[in-house]
Every structure is written in C-alpha cells, then in structure tokens.
N, C-alpha and C. Protein backbone atom coordinates (compact mmCIF):
# COMPACT_ATOMS: atom_id res chain seq x y z
N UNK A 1 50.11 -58.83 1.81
CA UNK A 1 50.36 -57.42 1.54
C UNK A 1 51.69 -57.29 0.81
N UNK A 2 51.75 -56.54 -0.31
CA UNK A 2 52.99 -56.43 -1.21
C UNK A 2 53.77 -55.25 -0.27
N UNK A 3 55.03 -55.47 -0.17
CA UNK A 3 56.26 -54.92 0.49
C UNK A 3 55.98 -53.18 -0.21
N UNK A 4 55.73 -52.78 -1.14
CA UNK A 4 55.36 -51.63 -1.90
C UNK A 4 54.50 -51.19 -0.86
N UNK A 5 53.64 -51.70 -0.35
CA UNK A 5 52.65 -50.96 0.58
C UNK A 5 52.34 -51.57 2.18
N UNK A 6 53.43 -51.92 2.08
CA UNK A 6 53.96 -52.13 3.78
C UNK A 6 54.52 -51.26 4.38
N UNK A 7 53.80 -50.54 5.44
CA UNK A 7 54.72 -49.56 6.22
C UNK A 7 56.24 -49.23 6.93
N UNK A 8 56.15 -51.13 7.17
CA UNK A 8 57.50 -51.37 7.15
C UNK A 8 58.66 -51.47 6.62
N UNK A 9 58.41 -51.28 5.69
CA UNK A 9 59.34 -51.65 4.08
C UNK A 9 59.53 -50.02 3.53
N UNK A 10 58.25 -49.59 3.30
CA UNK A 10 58.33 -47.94 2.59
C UNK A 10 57.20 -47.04 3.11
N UNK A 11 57.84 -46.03 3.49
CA UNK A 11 56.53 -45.00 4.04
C UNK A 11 56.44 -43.89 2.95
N UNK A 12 55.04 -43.54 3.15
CA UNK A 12 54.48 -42.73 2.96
C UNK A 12 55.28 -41.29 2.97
N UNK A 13 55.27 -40.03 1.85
CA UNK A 13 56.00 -39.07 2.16
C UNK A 13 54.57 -38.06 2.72
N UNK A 14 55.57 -37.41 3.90
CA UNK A 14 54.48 -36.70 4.38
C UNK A 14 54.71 -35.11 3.72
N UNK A 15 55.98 -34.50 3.22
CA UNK A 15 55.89 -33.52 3.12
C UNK A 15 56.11 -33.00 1.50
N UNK A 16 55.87 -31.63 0.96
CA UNK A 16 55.83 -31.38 -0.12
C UNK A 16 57.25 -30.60 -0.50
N UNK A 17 58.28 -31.09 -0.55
CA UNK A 17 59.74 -30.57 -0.77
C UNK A 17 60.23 -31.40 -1.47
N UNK A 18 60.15 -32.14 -1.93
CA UNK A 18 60.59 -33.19 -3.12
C UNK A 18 60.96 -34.56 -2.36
N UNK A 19 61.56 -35.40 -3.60
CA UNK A 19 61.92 -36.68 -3.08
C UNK A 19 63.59 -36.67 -3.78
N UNK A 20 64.21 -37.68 -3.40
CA UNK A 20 64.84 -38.06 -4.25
C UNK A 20 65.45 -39.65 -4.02
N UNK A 21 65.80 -40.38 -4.91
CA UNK A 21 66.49 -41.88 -5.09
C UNK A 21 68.19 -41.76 -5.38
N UNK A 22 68.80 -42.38 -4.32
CA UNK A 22 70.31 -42.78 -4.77
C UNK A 22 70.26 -44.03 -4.53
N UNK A 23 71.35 -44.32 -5.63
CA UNK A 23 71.73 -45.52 -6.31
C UNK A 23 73.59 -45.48 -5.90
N UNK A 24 73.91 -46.36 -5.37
CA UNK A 24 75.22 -46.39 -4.95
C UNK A 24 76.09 -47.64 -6.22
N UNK A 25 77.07 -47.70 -5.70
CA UNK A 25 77.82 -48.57 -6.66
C UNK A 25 77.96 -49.61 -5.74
N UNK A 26 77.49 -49.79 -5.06
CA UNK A 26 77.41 -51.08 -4.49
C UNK A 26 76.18 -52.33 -3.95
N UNK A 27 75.12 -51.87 -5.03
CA UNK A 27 74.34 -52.44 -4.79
C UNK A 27 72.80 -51.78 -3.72
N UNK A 28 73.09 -50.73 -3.26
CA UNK A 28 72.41 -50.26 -2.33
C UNK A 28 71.73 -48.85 -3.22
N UNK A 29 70.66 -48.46 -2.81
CA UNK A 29 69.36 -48.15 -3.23
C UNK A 29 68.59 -47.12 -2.21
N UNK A 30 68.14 -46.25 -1.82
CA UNK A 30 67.26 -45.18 -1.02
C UNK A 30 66.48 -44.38 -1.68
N UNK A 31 65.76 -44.11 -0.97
CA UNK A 31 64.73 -42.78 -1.52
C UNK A 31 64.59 -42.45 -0.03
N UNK A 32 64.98 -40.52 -0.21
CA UNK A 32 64.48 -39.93 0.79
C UNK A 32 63.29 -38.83 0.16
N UNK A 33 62.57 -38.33 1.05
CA UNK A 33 62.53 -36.45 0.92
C UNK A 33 62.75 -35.86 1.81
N UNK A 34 62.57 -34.77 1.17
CA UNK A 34 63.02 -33.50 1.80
C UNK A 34 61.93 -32.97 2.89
N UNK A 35 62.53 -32.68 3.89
CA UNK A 35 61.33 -32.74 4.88
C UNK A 35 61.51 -30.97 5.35
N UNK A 36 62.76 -30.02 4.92
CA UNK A 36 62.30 -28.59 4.76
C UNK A 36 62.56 -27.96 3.65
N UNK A 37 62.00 -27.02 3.37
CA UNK A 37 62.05 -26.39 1.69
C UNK A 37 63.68 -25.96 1.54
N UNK A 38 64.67 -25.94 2.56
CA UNK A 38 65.58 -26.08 1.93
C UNK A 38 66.68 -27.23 1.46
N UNK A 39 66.06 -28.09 1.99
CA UNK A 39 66.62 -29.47 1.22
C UNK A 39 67.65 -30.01 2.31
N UNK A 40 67.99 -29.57 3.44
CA UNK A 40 68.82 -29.65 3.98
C UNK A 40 69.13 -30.87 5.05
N UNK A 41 67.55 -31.13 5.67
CA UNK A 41 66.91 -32.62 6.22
C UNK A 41 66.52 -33.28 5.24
N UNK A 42 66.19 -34.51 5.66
CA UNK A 42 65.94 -35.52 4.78
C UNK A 42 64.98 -36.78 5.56
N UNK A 43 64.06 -37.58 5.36
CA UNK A 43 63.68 -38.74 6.27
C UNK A 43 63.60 -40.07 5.13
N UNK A 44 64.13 -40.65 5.09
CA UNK A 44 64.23 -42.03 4.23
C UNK A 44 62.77 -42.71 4.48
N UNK A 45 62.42 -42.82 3.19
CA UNK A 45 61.25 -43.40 2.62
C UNK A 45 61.08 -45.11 2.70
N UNK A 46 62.36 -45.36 1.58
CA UNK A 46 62.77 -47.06 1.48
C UNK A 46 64.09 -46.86 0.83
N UNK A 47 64.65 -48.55 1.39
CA UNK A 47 65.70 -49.19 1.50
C UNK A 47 65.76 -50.41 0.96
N UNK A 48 66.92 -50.56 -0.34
CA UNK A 48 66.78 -51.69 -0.74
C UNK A 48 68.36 -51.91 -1.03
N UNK A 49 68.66 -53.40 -0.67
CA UNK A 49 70.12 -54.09 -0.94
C UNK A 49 69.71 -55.14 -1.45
N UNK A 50 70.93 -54.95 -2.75
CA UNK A 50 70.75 -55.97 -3.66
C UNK A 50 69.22 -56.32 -4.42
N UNK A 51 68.70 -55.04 -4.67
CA UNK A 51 67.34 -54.76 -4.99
C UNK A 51 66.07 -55.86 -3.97
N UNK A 52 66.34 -56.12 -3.32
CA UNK A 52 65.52 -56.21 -1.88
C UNK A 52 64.89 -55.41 -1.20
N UNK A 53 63.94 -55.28 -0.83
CA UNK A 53 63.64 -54.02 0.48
C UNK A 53 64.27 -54.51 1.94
N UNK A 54 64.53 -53.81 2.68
CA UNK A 54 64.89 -53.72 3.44
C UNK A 54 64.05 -53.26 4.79
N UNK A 55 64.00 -53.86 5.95
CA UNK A 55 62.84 -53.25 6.75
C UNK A 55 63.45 -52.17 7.74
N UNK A 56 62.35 -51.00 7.43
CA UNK A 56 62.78 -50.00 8.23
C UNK A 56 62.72 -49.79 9.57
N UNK A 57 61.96 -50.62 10.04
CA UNK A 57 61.48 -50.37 11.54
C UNK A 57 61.92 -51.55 12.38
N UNK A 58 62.96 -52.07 11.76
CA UNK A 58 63.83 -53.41 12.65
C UNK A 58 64.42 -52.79 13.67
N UNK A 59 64.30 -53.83 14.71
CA UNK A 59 64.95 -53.48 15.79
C UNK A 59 65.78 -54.62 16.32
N UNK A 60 66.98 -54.45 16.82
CA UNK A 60 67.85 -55.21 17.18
C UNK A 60 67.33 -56.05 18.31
N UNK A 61 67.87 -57.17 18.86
CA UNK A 61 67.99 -57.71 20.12
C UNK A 61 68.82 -57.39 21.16
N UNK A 62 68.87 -56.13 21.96
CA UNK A 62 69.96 -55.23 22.60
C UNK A 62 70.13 -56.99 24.00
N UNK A 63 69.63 -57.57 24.46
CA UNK A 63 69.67 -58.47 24.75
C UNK A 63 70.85 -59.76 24.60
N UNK A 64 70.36 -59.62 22.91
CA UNK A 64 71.79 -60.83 22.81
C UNK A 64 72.77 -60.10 21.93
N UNK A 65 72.65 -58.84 21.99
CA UNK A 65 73.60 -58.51 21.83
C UNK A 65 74.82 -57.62 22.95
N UNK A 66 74.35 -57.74 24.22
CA UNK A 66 74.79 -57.36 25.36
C UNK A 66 75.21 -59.05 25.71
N UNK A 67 74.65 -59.79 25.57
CA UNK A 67 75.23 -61.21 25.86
C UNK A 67 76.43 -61.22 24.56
N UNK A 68 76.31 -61.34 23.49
CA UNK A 68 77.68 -61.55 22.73
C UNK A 68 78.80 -60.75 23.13
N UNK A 69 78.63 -59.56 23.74
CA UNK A 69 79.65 -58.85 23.89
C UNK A 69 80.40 -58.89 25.01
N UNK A 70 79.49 -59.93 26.06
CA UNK A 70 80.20 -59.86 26.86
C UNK A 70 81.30 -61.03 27.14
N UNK A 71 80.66 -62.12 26.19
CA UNK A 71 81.43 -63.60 25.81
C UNK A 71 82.83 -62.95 25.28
C-alpha cells in the first residue's frame, strides 16, 4: 500500500471548509483543513519531515519511557 493512501500516513478530509499546506523553513511540511466555516479549528491531514511522511497515529512507549525517566 503506497503511504498516499495509508490511513496512517494521510487521512481523508472529512469536511467542506477548505484545506490548506504549510511549508516551514525547516524542512517540515503539513496539510490541514478547516474543520468550521470559520477557519478557526483545524485537524491535520499529513505530515512530512524532510519530505518523508510521517505517521500520524504513532504512539509512544509510555512504558519505557516511564523507565528512562526514572534511571
């Protein structure tokens, strides 16, 4: 399955208020839309660093990371 149509990577927009893409100066990349007609929310679509996608639905290891912190 190409990352383009992996749920994990980029979703689907559900609502009709536009989209939009920022481009940062550092390499980093988004697309949100607008999730009320006044533009004011937003829900991120996809994520890319260093033109990579990025996965949206990662979840940490609260596990080892409660163990590193406590070392």
């Amino acid at each position: 399955m190409q990352i383009e149509n992996n749920p994990n990577f980029v979703r689907t927009p559900l609502y009709s208020f536009g989209t939009k893409t920022i481009n940062t100066g550092s390499g980093i990349e988004y697309c949100v839309e607008y999730i009320s007609e006044d533009k004011r929310q937003t829900r991120l679509l996809w994520f890319k660093e260093s033109g990579e996608y990025i996965r949206l639905k990662a979840k940490r290891n609260i596990e080892e990371e409660t163990l590193e912190a406590e070392a």
